[in-house]
N, C-alpha and C. Protein backbone atom coordinates (compact mmCIF):
# COMPACT_ATOMS: atom_id res chain seq x y z
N UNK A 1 -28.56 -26.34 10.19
CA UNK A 1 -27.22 -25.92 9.89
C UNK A 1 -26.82 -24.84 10.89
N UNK A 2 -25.60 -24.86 11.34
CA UNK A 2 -24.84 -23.44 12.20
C UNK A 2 -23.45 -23.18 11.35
N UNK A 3 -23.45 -22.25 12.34
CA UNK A 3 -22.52 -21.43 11.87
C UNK A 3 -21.39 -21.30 12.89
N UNK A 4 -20.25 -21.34 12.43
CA UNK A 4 -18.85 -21.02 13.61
C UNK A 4 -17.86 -20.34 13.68
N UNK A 5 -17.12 -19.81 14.16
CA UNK A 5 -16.09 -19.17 13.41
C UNK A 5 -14.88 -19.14 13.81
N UNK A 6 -13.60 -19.75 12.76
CA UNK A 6 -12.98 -20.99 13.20
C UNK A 6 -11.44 -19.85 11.82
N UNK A 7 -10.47 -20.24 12.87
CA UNK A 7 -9.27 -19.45 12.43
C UNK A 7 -8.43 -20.71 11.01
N UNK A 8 -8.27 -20.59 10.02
CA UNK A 8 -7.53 -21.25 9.15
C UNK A 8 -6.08 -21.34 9.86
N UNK A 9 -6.09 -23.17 9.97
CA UNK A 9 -4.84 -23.44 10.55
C UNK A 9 -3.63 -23.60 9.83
N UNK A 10 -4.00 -22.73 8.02
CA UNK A 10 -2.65 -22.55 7.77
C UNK A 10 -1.96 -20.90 7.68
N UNK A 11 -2.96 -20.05 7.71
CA UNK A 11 -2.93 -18.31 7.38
C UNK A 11 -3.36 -17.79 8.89
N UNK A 12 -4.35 -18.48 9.55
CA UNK A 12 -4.97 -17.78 10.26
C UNK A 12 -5.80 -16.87 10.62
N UNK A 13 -6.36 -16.52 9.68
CA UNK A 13 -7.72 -15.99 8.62
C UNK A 13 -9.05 -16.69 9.28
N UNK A 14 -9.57 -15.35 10.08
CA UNK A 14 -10.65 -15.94 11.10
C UNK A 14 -11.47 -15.62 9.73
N UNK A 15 -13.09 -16.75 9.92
CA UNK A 15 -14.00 -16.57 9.07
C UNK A 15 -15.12 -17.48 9.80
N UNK A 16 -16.19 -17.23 9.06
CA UNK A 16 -17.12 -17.71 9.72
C UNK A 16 -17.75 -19.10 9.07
N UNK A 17 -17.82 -20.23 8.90
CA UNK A 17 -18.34 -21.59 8.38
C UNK A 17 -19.45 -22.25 8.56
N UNK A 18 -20.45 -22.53 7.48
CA UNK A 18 -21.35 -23.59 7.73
C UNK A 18 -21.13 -24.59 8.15
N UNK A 19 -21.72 -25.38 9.26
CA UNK A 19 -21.43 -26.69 9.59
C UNK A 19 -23.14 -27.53 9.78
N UNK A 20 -22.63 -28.66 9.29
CA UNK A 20 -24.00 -29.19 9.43
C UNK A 20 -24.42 -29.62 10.76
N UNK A 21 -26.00 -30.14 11.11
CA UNK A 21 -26.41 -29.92 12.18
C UNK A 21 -26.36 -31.48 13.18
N UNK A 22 -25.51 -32.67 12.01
CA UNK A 22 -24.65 -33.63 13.11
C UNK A 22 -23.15 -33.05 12.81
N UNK A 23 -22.36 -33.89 13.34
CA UNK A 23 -21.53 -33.94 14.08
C UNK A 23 -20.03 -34.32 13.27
N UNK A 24 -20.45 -34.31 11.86
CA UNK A 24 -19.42 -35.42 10.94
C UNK A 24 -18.62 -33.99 10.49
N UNK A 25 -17.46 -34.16 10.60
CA UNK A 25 -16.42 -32.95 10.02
C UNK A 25 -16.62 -32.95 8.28
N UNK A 26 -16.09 -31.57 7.93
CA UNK A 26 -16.69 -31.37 6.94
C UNK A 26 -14.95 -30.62 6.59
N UNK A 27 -15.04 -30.14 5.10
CA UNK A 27 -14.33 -29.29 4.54
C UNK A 27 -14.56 -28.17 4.59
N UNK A 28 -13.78 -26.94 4.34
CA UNK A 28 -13.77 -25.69 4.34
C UNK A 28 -12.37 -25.18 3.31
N UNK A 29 -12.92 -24.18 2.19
CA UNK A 29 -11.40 -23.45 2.23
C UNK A 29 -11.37 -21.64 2.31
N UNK A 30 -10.30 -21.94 2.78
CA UNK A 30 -9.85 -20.16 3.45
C UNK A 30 -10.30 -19.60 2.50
N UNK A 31 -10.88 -18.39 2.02
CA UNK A 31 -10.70 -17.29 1.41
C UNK A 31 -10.15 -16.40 1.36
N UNK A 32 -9.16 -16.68 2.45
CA UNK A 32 -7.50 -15.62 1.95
C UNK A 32 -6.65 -16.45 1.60
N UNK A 33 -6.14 -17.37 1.83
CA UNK A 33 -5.10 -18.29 1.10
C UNK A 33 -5.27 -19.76 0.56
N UNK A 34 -6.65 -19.96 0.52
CA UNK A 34 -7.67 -20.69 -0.42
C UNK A 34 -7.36 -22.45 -0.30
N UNK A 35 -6.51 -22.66 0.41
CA UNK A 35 -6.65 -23.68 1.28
C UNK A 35 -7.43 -24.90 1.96
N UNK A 36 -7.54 -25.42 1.85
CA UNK A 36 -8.54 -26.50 2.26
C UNK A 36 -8.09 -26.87 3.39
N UNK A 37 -9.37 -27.03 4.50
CA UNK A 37 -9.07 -27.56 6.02
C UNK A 37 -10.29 -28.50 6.67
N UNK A 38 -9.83 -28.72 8.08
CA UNK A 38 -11.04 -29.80 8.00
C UNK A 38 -11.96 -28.42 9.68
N UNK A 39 -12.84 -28.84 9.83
CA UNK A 39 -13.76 -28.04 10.64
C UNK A 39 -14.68 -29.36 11.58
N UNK A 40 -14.40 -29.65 12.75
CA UNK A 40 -15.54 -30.91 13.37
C UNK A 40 -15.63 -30.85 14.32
N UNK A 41 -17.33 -29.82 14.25
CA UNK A 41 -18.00 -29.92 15.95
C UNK A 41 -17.80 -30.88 16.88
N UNK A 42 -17.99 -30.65 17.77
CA UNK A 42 -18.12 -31.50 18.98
C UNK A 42 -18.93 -31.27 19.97
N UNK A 43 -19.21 -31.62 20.99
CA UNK A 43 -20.34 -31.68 21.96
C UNK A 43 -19.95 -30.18 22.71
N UNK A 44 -18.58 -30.29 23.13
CA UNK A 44 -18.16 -28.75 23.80
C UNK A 44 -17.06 -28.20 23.01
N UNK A 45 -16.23 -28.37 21.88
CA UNK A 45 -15.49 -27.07 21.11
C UNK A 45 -15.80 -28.04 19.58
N UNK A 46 -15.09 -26.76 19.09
CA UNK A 46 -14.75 -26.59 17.70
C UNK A 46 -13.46 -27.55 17.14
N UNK A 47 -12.98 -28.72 16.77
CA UNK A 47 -11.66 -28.54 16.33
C UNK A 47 -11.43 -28.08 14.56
N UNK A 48 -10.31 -27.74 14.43
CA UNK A 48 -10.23 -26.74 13.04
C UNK A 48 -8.52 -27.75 12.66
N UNK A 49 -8.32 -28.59 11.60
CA UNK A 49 -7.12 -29.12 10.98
C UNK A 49 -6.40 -29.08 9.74
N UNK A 50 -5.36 -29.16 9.79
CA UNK A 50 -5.02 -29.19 8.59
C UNK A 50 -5.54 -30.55 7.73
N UNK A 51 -5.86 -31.00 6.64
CA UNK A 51 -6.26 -31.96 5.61
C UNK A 51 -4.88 -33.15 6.00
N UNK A 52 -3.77 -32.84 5.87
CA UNK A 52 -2.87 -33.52 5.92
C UNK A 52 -2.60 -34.50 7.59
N UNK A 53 -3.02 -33.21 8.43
CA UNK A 53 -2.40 -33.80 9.84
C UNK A 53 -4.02 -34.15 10.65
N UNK A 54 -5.35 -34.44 9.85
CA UNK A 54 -6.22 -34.92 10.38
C UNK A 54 -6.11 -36.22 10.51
N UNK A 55 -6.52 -37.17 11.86
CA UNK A 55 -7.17 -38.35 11.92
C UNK A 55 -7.85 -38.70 10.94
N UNK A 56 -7.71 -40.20 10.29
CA UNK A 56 -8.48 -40.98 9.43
C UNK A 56 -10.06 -40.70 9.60
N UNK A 57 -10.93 -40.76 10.76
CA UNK A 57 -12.49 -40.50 11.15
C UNK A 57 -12.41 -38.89 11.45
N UNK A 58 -11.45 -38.54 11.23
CA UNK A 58 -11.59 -36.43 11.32
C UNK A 58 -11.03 -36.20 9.84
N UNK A 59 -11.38 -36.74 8.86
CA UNK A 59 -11.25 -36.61 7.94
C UNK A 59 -12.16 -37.15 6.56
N UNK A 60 -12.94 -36.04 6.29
CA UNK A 60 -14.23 -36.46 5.46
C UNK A 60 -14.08 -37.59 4.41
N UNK A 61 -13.03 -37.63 3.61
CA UNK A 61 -12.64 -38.28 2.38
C UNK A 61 -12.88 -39.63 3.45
N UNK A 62 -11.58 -39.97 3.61
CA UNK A 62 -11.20 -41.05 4.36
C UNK A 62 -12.35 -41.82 5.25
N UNK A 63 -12.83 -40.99 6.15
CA UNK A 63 -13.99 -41.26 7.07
C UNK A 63 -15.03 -41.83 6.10
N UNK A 64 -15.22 -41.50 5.26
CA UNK A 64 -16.45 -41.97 4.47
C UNK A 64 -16.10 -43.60 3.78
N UNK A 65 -14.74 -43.60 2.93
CA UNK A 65 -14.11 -45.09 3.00
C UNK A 65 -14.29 -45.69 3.37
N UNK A 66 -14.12 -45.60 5.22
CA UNK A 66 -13.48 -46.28 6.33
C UNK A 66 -15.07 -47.30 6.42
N UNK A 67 -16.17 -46.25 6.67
CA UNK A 67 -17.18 -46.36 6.96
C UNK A 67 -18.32 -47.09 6.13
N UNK A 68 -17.97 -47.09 4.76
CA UNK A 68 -18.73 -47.54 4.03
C UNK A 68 -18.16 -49.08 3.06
N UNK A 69 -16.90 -49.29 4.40
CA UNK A 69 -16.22 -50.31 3.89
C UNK A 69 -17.04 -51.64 3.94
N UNK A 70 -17.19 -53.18 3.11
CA UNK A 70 -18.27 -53.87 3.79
C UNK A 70 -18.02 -55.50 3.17
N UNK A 71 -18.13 -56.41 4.41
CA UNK A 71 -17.64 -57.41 4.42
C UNK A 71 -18.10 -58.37 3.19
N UNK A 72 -17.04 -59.49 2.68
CA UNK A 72 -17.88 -60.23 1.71
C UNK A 72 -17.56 -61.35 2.25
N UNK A 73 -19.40 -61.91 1.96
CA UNK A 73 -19.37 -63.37 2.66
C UNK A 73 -19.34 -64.69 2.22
């Protein structure tokens, strides 16, 4: 696990976040305006989103759907 520290893209409320040690974006919420956001390492930065204006695969809920969707034969 690491650690990052990543500004809430709705308050702007720097804080510091667990992130796990692949690569799959995760949730976070602010502890000043309690918010939920998305947080997903990458090879060279951080990106930090709102829940609403994330990509379908930058978005944990969804991403997991998408992914665990499965053909019938």
């Amino acid at each position: 696990m690491s650690t990052v520290t990543v500004n809430c893209p709705y308050c702007q409320e720097s804080m510091t976040v667990n992130q796990g040690d692949d690569y799959a974006p995760q949730f976070h919420a602010c502890r000043k305006c309690r918010r939920k956001f998305i947080v997903e390492r990458g090879a060279n930065r951080v990106k930090v989103m709102k829940e609403k204006e994330a990509p379908c695969m930058s978005n944990p809920d969804c991403r997991e759907i998408e992914t665990s969707a499965t053909c019938e034969e």
